[in-house]
Protein backbone atom coordinates (compact mmCIF):
# COMPACT_ATOMS: atom_id res chain seq x y z
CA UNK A 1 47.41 -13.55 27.08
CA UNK A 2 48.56 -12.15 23.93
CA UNK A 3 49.97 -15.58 22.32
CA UNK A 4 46.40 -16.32 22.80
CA UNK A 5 44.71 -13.23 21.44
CA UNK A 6 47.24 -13.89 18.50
CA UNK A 7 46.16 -17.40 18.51
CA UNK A 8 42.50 -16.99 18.66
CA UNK A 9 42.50 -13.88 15.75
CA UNK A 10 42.57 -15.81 12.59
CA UNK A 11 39.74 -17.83 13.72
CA UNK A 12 37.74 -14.64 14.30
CA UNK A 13 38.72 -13.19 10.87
CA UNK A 14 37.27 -16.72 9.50
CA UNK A 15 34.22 -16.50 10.79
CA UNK A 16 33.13 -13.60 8.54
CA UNK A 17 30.56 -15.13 6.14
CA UNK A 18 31.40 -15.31 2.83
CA UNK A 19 29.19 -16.28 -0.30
CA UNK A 20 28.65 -20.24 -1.06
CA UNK A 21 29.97 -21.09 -4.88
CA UNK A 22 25.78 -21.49 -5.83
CA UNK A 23 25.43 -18.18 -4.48
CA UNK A 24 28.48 -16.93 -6.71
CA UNK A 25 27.21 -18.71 -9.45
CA UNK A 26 23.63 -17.06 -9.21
CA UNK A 27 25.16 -13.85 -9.09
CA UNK A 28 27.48 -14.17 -11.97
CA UNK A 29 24.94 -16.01 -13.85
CA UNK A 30 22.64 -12.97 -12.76
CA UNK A 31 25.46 -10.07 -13.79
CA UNK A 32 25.92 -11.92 -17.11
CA UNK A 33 22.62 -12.26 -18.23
CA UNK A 34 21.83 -8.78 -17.13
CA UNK A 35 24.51 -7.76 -19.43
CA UNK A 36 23.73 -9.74 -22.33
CA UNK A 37 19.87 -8.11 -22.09
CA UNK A 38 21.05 -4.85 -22.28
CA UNK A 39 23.58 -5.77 -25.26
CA UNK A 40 20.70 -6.99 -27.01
CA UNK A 41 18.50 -4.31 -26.51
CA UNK A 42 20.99 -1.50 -27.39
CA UNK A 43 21.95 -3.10 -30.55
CA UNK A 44 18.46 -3.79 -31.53
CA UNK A 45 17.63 -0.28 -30.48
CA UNK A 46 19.99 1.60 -33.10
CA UNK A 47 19.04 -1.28 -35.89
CA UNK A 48 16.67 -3.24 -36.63
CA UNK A 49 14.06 -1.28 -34.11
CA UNK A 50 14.81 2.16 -34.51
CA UNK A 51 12.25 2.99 -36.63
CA UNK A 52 9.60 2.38 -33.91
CA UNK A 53 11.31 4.83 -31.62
CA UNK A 54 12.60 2.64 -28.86
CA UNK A 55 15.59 4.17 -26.77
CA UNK A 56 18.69 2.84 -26.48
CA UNK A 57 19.77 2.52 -22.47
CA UNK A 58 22.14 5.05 -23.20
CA UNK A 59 19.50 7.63 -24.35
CA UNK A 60 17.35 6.59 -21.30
CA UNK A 61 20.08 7.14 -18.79
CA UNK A 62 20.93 10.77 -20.35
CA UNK A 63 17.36 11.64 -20.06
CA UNK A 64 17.59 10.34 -16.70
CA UNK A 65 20.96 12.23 -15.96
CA UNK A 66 18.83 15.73 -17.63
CA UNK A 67 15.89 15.34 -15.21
CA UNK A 68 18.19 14.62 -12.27
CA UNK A 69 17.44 12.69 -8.88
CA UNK A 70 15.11 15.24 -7.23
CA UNK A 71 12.63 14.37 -9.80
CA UNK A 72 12.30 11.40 -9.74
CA UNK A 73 12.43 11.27 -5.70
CA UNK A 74 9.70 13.79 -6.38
CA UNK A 75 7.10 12.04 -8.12
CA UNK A 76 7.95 8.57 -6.51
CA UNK A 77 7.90 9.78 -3.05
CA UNK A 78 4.00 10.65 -3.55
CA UNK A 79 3.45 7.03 -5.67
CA UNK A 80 5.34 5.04 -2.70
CA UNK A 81 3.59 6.97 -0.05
CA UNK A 82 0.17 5.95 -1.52
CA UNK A 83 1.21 2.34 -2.29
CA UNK A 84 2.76 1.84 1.50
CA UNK A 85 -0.77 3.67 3.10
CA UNK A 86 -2.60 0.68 0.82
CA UNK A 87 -0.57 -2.09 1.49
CA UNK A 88 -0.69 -1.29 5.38
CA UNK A 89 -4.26 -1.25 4.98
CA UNK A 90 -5.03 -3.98 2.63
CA UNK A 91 -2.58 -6.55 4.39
CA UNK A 92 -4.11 -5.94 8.27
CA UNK A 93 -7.68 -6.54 6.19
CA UNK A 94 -6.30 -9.39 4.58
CA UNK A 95 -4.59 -10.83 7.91
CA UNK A 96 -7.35 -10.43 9.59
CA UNK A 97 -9.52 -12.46 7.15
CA UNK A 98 -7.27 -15.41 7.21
CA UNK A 99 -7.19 -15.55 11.05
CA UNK A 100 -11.05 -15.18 11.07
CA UNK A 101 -11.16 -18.36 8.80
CA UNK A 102 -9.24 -20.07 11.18
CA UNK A 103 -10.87 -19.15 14.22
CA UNK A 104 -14.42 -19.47 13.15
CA UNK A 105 -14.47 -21.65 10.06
CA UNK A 106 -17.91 -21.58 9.45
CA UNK A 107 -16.81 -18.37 8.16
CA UNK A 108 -14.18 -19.46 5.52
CA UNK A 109 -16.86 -19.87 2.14
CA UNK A 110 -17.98 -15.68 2.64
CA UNK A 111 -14.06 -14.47 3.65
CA UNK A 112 -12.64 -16.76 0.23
CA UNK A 113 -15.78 -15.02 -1.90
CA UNK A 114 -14.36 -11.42 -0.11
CA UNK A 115 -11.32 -12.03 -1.66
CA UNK A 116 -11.70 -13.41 -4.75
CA UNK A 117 -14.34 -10.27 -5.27
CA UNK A 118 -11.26 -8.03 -4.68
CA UNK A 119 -8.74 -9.39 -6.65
CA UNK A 120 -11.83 -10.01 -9.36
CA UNK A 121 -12.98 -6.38 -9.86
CA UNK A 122 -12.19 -4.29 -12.97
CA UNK A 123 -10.01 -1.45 -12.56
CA UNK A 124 -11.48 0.25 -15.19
CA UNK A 125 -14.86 0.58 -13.60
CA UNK A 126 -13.95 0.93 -9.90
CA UNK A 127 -10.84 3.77 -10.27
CA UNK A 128 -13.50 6.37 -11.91
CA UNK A 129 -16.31 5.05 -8.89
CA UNK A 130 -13.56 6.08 -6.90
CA UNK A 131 -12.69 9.35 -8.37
CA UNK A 132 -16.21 9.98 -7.81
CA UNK A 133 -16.48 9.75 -3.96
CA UNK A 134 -12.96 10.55 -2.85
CA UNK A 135 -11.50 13.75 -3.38
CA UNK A 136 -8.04 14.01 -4.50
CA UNK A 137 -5.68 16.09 -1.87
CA UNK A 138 -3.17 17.88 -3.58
CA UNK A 139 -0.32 15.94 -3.07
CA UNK A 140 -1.76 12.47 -3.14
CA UNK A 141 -4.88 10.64 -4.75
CA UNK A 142 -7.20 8.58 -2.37
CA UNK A 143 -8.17 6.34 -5.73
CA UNK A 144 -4.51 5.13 -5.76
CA UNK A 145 -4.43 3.87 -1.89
CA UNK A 146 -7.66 1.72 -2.20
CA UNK A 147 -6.79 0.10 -5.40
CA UNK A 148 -3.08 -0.35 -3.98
CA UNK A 149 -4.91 -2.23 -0.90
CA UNK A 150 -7.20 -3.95 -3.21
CA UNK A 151 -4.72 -5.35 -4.87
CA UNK A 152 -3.06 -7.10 -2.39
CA UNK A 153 -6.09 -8.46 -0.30
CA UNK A 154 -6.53 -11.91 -2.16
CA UNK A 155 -3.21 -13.15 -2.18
CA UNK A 156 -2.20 -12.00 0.96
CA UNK A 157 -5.27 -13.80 2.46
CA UNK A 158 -5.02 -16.81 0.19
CA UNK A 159 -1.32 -17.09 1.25
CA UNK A 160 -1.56 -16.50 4.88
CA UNK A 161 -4.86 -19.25 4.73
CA UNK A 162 -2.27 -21.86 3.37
CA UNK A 163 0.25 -20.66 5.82
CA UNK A 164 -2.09 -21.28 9.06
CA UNK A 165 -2.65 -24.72 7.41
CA UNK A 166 0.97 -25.72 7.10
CA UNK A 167 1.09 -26.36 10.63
CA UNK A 168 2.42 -29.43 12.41
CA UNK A 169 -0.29 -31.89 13.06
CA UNK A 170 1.27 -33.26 16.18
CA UNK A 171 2.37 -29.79 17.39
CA UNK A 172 -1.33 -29.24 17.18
CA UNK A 173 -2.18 -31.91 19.36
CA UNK A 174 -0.04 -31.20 21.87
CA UNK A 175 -1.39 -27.80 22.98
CA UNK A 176 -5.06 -29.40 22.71
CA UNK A 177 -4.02 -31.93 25.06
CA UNK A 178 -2.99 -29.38 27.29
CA UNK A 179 -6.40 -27.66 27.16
CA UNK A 180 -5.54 -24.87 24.62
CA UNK A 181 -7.87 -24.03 22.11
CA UNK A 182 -7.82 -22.78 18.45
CA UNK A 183 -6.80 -18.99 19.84
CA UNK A 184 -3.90 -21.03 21.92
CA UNK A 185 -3.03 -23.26 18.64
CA UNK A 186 -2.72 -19.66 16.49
CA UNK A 187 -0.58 -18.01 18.95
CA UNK A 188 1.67 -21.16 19.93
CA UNK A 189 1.88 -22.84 16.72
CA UNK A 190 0.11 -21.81 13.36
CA UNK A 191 1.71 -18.15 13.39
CA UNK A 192 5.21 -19.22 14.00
CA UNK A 193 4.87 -22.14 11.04
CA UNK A 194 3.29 -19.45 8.75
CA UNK A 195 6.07 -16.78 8.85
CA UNK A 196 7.91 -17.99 5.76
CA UNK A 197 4.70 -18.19 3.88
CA UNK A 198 3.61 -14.96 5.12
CA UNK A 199 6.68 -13.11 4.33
CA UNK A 200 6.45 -14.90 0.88
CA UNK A 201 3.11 -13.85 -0.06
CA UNK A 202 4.29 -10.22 1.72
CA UNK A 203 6.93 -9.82 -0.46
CA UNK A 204 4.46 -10.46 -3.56
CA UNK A 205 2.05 -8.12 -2.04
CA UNK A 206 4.17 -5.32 -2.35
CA UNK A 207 4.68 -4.81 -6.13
CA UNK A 208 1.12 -5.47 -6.84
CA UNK A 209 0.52 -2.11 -4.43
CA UNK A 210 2.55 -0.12 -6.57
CA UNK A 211 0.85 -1.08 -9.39
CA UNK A 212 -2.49 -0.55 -7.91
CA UNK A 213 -0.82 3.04 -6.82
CA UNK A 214 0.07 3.71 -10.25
CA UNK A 215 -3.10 2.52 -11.71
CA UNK A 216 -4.97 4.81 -9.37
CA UNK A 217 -2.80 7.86 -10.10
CA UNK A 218 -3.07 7.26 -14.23
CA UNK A 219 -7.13 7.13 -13.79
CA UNK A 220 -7.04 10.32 -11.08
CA UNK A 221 -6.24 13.11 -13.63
CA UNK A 222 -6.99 15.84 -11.09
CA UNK A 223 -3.85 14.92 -9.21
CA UNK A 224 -0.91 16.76 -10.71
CA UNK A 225 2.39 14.98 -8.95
CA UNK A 226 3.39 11.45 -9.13
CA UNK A 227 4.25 8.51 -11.22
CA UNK A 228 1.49 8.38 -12.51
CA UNK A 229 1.10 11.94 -14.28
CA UNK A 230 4.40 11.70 -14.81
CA UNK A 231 3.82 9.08 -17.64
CA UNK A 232 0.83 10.31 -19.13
CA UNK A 233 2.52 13.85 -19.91
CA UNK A 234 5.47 12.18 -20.66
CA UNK A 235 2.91 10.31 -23.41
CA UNK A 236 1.26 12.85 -24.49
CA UNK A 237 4.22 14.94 -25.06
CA UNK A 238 5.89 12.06 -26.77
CA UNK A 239 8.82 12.08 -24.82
CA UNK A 240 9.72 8.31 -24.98
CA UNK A 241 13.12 8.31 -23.22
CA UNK A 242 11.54 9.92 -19.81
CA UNK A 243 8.70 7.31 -20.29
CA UNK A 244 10.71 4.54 -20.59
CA UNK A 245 13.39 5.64 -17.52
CA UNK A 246 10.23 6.24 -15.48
CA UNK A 247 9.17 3.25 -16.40
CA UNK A 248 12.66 1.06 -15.56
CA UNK A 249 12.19 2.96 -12.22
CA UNK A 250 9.34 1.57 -11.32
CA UNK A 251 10.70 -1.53 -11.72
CA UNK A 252 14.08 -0.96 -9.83
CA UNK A 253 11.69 0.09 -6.86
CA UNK A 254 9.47 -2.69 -6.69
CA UNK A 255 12.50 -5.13 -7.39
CA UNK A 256 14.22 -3.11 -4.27
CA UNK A 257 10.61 -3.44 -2.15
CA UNK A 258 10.22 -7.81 -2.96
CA UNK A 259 14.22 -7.30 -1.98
CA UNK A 260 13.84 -5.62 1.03
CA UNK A 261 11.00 -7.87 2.56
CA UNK A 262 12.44 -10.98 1.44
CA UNK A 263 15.72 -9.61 3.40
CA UNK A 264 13.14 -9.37 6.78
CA UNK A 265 11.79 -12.76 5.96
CA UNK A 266 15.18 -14.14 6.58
CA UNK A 267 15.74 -12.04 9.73
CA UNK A 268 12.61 -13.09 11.17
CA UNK A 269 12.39 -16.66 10.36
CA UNK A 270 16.04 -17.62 9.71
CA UNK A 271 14.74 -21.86 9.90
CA UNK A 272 12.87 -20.61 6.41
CA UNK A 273 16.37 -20.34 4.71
CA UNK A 274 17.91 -24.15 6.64
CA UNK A 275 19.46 -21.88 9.48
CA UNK A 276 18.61 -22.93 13.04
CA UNK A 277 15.82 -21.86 14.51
């Protein structure tokens, strides 16, 4: 027994998965163009540029060192609490369109107008309509959850419409010759097809909520904490190193929210990725 456990370990120690050399050549080419960028922009910073006031990354991370992590986790944890409420919201709408187009396709021309009227309306005139009929709590702005699920209604329903659609013809068939109808087709086939497309367009979904957060907080001046505020006082004041870190932190968190759903994707529908179904 143990000349076999002994036998039998370095096969288990093999099995550990370890990176493919495209995957080690995305992430070096990743690491080194990452590098180069911020090369650049520090040189450019303390030459040719610095007359316009840009920081250099070193500036922004001591700002970012001065105002400390419970700031920051502050005022984001108000901005991300908005932009998850709206994209909870705005993607069940949005689902629920696309499976009404499939269901009753008579349906499909008024649903596609819906959408396209969502993702078609100007920010500028709806966030102060907004400001108008919702009133702001006082630690988080109404305006900034319905533009965050506004602005993920028309490509979440666009993408999960072309999803539906991808499905196998003859799979199709099949559960129509067994007497199932388009509910039966949905369930069986069209919803399983769709997940990679669905986590695809999900995973797009979710910066354009933080955006539409963000938008809604810099519009909603009567609410005092968040991302939002945080870079118009940060303008007004002229403090250009805590607008810019802000600013890169915004996009670390919506870089670490595509991340993060992409990373379900995979766990849900593994086949999406050439792993076995």
């Amino acid at each position: 027994m143990a000349a076999t456990s002994a036998a039998t370990a370095p096969a288990r120690v093999s099995r550990v998965p370890r990176p493919t050399p495209e995957q080690r050549r995305t992430i070096l080419t990743g690491a080194v163009s990452l590098g180069a960028l911020v090369a650049g922009w520090w040189l450019l910073a303390a030459t040719v540029l610095d007359r316009y006031q840009i920081p250099t990354p070193g500036e922004i991370v001591a700002k970012a060192q001065e105002r400390g992590f419970g700031y920051y986790r502050e005022i984001f944890s108000v901005t991300l609490g908005e932009a998850a409420t709206g994209y909870v919201y705005g993607v069940a709408i949005a689902l629920g369109m696309a499976v009404l187009v499939l269901l009753i396709p008579f349906l499909e021309p008024v649903i596609m107008q819906v959408a396209v009227v969502t993702y078609c309306l100007p920010i500028v005139v709806l966030a102060p309509l907004m400001i108008i009929l919702l009133e702001t709590a006082d630690t988080s702005s109404p305006t900034a959850t319905v533009l965050a699920g506004l602005s993920v209604v028309f490509t979440t329903v666009v993408g999960a419409v072309l999803g539906f659609r991808s499905a196998d013809r003859a799979s199709l068939d099949v559960v129509t010759v067994y007497g199932g109808g388009r509910w039966q087709q949905f369930v069986r086939v069209r919803l399983v097809s769709a997940l990679p497309a669905l986590f695809t367009t999900l995973q797009v979904a979710a910066p354009a909520a933080f955006l539409g957060a963000l938008l809604g907080e810099w519009f909603d001046r009567r609410l005092e904490v968040g991302v939002g505020p945080s870079l118009y006082l940060a303008m007004n004041n002229r403090e250009t190193e805590l607008a810019w870190s802000v600013g890169l932190a915004c996009a670390l968190v919506s870089g670490l929210a595509y991340a993060a759903i992409g990373l379900v994707g995979r766990l849900v529908a593994p086949w999406a990725g050439g792993g076995s179904r």
